[in-house]
Structure formats: C-alpha cells, structure tokens
C-alpha atoms as a PDB file:
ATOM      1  CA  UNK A   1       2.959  59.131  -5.038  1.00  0.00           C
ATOM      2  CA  UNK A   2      -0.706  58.461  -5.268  1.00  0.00           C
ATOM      3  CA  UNK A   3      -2.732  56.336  -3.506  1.00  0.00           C
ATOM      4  CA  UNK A   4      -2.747  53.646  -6.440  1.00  0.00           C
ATOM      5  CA  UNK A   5       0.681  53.610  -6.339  1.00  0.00           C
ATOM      6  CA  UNK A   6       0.845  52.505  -2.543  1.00  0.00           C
ATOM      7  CA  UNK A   7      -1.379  50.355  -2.985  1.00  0.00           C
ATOM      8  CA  UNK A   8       0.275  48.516  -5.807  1.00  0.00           C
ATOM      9  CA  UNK A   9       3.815  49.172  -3.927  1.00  0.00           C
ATOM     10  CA  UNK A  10       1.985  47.535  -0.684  1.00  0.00           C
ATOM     11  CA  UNK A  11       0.239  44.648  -2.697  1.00  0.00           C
ATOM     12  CA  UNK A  12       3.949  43.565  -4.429  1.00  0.00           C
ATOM     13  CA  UNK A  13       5.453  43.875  -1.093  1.00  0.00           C
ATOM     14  CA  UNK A  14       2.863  41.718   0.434  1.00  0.00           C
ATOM     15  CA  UNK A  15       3.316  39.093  -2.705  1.00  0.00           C
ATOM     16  CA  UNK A  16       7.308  38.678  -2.218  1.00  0.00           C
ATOM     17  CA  UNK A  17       6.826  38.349   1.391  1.00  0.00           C
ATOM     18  CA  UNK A  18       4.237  35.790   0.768  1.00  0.00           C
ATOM     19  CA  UNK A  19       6.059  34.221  -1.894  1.00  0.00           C
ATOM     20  CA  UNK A  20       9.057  33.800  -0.284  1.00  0.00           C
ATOM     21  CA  UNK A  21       7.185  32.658   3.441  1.00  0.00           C
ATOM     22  CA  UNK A  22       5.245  30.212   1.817  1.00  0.00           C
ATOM     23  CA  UNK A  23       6.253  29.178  -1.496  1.00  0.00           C
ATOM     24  CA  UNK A  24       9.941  28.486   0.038  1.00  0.00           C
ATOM     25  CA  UNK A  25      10.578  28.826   3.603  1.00  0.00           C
ATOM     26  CA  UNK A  26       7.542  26.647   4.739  1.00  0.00           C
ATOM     27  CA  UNK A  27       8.011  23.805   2.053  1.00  0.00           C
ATOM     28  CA  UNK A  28      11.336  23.532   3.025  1.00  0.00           C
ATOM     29  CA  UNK A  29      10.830  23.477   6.720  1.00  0.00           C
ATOM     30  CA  UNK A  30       8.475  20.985   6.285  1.00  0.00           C
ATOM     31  CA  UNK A  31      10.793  18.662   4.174  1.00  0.00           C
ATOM     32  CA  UNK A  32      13.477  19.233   6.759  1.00  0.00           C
ATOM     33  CA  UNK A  33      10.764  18.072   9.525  1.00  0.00           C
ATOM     34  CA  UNK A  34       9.391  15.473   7.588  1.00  0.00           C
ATOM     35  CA  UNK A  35      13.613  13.889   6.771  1.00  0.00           C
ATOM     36  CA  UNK A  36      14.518  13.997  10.653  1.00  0.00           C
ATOM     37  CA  UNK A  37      10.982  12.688  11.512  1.00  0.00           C
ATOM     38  CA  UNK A  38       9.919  10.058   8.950  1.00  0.00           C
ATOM     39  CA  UNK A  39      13.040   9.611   6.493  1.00  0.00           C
ATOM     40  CA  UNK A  40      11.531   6.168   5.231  1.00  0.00           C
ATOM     41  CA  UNK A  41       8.189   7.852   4.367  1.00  0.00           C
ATOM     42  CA  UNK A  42       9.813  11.035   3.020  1.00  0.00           C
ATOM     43  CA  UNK A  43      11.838   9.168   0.754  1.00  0.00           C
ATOM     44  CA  UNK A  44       9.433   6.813  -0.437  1.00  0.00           C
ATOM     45  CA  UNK A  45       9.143   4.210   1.844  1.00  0.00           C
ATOM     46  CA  UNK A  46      11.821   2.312  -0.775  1.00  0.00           C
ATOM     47  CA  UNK A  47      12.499  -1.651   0.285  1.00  0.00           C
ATOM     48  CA  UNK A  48      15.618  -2.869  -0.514  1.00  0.00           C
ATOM     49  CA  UNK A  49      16.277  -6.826  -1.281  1.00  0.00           C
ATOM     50  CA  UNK A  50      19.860  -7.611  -1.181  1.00  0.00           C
ATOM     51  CA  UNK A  51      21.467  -4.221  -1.462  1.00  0.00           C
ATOM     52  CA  UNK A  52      18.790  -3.109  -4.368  1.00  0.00           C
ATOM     53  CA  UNK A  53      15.689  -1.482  -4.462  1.00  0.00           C
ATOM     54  CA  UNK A  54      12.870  -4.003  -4.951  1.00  0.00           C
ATOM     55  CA  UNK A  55       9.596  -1.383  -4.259  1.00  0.00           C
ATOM     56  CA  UNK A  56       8.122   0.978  -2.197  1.00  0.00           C
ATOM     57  CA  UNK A  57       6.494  -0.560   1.557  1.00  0.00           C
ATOM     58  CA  UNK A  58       3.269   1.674   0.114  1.00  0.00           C
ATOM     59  CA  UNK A  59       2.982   0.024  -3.474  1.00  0.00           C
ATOM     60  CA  UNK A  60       0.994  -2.987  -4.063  1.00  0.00           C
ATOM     61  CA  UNK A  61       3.259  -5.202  -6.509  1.00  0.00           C
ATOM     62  CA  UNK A  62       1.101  -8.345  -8.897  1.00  0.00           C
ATOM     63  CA  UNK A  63       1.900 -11.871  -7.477  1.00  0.00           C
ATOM     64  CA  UNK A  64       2.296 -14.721  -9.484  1.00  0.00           C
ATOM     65  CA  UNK A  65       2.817 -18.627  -8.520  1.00  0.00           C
ATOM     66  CA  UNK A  66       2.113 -19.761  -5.110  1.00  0.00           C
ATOM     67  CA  UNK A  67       5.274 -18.785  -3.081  1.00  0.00           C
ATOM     68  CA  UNK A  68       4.092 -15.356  -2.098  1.00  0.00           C
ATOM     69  CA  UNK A  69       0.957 -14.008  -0.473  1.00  0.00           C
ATOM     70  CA  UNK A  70      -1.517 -11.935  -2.679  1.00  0.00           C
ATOM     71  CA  UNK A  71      -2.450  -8.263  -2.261  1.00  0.00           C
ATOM     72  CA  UNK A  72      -6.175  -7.019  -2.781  1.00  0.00           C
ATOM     73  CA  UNK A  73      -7.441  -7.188  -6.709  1.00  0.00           C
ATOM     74  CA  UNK A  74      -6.911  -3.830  -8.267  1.00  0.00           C
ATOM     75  CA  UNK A  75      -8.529  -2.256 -10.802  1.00  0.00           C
ATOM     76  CA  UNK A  76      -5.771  -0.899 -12.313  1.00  0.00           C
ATOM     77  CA  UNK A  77      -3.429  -3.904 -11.930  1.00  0.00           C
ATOM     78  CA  UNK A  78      -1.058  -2.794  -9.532  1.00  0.00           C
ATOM     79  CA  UNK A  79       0.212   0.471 -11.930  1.00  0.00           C
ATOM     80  CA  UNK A  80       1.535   3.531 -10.375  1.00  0.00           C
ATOM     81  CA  UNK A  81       0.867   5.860 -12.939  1.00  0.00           C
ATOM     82  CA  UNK A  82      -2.801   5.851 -13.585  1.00  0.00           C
ATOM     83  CA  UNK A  83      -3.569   4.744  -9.728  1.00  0.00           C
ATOM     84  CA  UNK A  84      -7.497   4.375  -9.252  1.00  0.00           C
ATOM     85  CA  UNK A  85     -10.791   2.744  -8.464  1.00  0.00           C
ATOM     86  CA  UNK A  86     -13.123   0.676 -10.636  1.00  0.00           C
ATOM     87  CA  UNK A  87     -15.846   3.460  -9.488  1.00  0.00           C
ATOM     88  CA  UNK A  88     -18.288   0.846 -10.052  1.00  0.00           C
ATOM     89  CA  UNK A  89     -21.328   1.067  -7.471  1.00  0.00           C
ATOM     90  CA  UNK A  90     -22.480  -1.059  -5.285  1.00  0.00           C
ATOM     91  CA  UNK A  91     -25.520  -2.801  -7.189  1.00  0.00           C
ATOM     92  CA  UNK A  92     -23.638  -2.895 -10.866  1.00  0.00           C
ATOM     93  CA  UNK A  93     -23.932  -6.139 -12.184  1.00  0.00           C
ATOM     94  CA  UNK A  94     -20.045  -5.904 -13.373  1.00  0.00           C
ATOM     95  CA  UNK A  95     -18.949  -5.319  -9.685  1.00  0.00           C
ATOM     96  CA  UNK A  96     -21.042  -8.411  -8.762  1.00  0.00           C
ATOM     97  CA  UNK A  97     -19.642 -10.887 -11.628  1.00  0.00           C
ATOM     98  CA  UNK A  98     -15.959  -9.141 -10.645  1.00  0.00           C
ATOM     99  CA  UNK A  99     -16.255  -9.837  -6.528  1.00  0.00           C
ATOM    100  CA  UNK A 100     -18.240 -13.518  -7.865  1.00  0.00           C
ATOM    101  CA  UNK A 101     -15.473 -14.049 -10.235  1.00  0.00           C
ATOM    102  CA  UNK A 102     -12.341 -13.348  -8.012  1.00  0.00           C
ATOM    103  CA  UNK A 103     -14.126 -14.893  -4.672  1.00  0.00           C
ATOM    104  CA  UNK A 104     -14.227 -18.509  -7.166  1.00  0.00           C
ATOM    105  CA  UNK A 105     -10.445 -17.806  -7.679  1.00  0.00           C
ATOM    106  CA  UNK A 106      -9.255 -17.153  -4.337  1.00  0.00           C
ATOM    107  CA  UNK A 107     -11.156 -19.886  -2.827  1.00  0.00           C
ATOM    108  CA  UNK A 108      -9.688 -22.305  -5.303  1.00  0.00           C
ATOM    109  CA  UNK A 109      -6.051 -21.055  -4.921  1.00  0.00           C
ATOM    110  CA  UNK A 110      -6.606 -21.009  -1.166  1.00  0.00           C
ATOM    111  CA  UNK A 111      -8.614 -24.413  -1.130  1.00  0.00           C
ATOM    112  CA  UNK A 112     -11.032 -23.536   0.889  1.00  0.00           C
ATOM    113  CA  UNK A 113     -14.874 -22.742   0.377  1.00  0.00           C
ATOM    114  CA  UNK A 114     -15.845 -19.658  -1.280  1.00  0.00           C
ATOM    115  CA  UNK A 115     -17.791 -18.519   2.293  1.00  0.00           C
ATOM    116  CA  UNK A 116     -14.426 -18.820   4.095  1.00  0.00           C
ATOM    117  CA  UNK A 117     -12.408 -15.503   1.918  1.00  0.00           C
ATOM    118  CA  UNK A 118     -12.458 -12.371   3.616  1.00  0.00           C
ATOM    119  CA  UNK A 119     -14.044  -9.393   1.345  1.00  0.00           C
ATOM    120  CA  UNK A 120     -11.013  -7.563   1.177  1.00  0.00           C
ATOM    121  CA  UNK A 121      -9.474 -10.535  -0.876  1.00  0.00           C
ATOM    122  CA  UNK A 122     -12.432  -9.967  -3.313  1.00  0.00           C
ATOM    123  CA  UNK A 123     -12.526  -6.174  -3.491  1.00  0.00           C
ATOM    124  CA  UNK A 124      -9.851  -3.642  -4.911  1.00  0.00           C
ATOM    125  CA  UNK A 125      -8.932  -0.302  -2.410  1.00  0.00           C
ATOM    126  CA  UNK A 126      -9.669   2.904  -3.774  1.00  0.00           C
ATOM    127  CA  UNK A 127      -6.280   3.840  -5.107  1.00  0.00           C
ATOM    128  CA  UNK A 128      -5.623  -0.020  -6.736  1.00  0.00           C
ATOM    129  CA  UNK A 129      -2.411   0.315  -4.805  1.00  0.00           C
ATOM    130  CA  UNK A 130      -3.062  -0.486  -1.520  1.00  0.00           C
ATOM    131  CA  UNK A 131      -0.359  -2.908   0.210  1.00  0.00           C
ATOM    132  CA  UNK A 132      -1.932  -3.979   2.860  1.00  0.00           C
ATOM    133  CA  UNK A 133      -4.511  -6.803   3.122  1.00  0.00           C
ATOM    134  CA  UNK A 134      -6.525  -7.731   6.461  1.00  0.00           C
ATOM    135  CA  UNK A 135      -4.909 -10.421   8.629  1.00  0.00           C
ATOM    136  CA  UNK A 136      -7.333 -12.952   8.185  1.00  0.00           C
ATOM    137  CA  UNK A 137      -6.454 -12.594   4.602  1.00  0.00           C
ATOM    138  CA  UNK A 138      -3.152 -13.317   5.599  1.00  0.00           C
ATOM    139  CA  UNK A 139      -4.315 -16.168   7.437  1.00  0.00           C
ATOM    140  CA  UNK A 140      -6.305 -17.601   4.250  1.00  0.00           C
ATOM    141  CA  UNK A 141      -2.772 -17.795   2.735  1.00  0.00           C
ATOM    142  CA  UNK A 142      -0.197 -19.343   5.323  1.00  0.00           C
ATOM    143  CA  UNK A 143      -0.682 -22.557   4.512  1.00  0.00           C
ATOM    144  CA  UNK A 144      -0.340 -22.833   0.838  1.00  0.00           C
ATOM    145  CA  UNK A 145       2.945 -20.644   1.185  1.00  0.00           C
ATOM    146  CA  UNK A 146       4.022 -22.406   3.345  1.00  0.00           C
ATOM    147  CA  UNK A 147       3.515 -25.442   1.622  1.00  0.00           C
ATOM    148  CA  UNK A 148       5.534 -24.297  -1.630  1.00  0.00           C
ATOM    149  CA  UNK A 149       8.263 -22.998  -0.022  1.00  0.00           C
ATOM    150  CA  UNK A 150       9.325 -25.591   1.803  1.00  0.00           C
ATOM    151  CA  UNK A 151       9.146 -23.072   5.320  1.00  0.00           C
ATOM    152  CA  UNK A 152       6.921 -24.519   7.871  1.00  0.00           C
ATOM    153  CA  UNK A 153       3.397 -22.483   8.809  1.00  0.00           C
ATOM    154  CA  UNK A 154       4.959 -21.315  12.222  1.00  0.00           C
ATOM    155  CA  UNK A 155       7.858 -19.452  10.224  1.00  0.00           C
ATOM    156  CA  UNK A 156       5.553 -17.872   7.423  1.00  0.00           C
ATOM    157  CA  UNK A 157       3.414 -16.786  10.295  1.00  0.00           C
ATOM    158  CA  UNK A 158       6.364 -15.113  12.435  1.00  0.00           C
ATOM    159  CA  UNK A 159       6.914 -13.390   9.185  1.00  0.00           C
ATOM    160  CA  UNK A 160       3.486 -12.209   8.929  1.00  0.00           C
ATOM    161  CA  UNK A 161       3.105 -11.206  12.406  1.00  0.00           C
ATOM    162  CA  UNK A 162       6.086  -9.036  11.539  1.00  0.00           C
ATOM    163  CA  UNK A 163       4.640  -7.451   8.837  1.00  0.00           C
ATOM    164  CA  UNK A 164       1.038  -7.169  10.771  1.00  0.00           C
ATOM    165  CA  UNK A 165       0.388  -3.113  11.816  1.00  0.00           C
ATOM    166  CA  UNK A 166      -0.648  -2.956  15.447  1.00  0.00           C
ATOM    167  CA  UNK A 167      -0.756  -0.450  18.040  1.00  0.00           C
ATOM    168  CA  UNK A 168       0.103   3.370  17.534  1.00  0.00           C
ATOM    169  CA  UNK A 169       0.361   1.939  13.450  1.00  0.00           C
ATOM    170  CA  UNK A 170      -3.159   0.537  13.343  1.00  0.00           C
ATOM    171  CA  UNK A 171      -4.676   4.130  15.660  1.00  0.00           C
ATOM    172  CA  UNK A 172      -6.622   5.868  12.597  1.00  0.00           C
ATOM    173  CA  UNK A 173      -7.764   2.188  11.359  1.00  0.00           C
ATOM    174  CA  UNK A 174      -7.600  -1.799  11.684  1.00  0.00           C
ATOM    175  CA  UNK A 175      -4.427  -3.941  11.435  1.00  0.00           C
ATOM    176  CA  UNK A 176      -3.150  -4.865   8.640  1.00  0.00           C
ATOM    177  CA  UNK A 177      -0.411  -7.205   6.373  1.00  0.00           C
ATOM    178  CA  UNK A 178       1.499  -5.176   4.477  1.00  0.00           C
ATOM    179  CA  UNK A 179       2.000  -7.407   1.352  1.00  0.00           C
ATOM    180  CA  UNK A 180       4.907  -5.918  -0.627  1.00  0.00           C
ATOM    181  CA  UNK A 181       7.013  -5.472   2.549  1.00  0.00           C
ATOM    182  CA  UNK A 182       6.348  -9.202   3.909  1.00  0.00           C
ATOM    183  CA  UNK A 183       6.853 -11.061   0.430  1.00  0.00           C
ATOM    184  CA  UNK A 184      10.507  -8.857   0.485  1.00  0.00           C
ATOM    185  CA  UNK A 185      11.060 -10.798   4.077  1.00  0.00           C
ATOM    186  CA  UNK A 186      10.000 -14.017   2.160  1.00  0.00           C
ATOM    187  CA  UNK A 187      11.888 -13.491  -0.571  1.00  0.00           C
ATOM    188  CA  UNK A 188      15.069 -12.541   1.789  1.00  0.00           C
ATOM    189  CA  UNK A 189      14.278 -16.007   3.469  1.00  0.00           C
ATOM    190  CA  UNK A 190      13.622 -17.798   0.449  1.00  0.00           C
ATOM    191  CA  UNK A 191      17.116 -16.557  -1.505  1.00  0.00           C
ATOM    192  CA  UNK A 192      15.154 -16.688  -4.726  1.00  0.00           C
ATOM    193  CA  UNK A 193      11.799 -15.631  -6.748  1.00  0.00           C
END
C-alpha cells in the first residue's frame, strides 16, 4: 500500500469517526440534555389554553380590542416565517414618522400624553417577534384592561407581576412582561376572547 493510500484510508477513517462523534452522538446528547433540563424550551415553549395549544411563550401574537395588553410594533407583523427588523437607521425619516406615528396611537389607546409611553411601546425588537415588553409598558396598560374586562387593576396587576421576569430570568438583561404568556392567563381568567 502506498503512502496515498494511507493517507486516504486514514482521512475516511478520520471522516466516519467524525461523522458519527459529531454529526450524531453530540446532537443527540445535547437534545437528551436539553429534554431533562429545559423540556418547555426544547419543545417550543408551547402554551396551552384549555387543553389546546394557543402559542409559543417566545412568539409575539397581534392584539386587537382593548381586553389584552399589546406587544412591541413589529415590522413584520407578528409572522413567524419571515421573522425580522425594519433595518431602518436611526436618522431615516420613515423610522421617525413610524416611532411619531405609533407613539400618537399608543398614547391615545392608553389615554395618556404622548411623553408618558415607554420607547419600547414605539419601537419593534430585532426579530419582530419579541414577547416581552418592559414593565412600565405593562404599567401604561393596566388600567384600560382592566377597565374592559370587568377585573379590577389589583388582579390584572397580580397577573402581570406573574408574568414579569425577575431574578436568575432577568441575569443577561432587564425584566420583562412576557405578553403572549400573560394575555393566555387573561384569557384563562376571562373564559373568553
């Protein structure tokens, strides 16, 4: 056998070792890890609303009407499959009219003066996805759920508080409402849409 030869020999021998290390045994130990660890993140964070699945806890869903609370704006309104940003800059005159435009809406819905909502109600999140809105977002909207569902502010804001991130959740960043997750425990205490 020539040297070639080994070499080849030794270089397919290295692939199906390789192959089989890390094309299957580490992708499945990390699966495994990742089910007994996180099963609610490794199987898509999926909320269920009276025995169905309603969404995922890490997908933004649209809001309509005024008996849920409102995620961030996004740029791709609320749609999975072609997830992304505006990518307009900072000084674009469309990005200004857009933040102008949806600060005038929230402070209407909200009743309150256009100085008083938070940026992140104005502003979409990278992905367009993004669940979770800042608490004083949150706070913007207690009272006018709570007005139109009938529940009084100190219920609506147990349910936020509930769905607020703190602690070891909020390390890496800030707290945060999770949206789609606390209009499911609305819509649990509501019984309807």
């Amino acid at each position: 056998m020539n040297a070639y030869a080994r070499q080849l020999l030794t270089a397919l021998r290295f692939l199906l070792c390789a192959t089989l290390l890390l094309g299957l045994a580490y992708p499945v130990l990390i699966f495994g890890i990742g089910q007994v660890v996180a099963p609610a993140q490794a199987n898509g964070s999926i909320i269920t609303v009276d025995g169905k699945a309603a969404g995922s806890s890490r997908l933004a869903q649209p809001v309509t009407g005024q008996n849920f609370f409102y995620p961030r704006p996004s740029a791709v309104e609320w749609d999975a499959a072609v997830s992304s940003a505006s990518n307009l800059g900072p000084n674009q005159p469309a990005l200004i009219e857009a933040i102008a435009t949806n600060r005038a809406e929230v402070a209407a819905r909200e009743k309150v003066s256009p100085d008083a909502v938070p940026i992140d109600a104005v502003t979409a999140s990278g992905s367009g996805l993004d669940p979770d809105i800042s608490p004083a977002y949150a706070a913007l909207q207690v009272s006018r759920v709570a007005e139109a569902t009938g529940l009084g502010e100190a219920k609506v804001k147990e349910l936020v508080a509930a769905n607020t991130s703190s602690g070891i959740n909020a390390f890496l960043g800030q707290p945060s409402v999770n949206t789609t997750t606390l209009n499911a425990a609305l819509f649990q205490v509501l019984g309807t849409p």
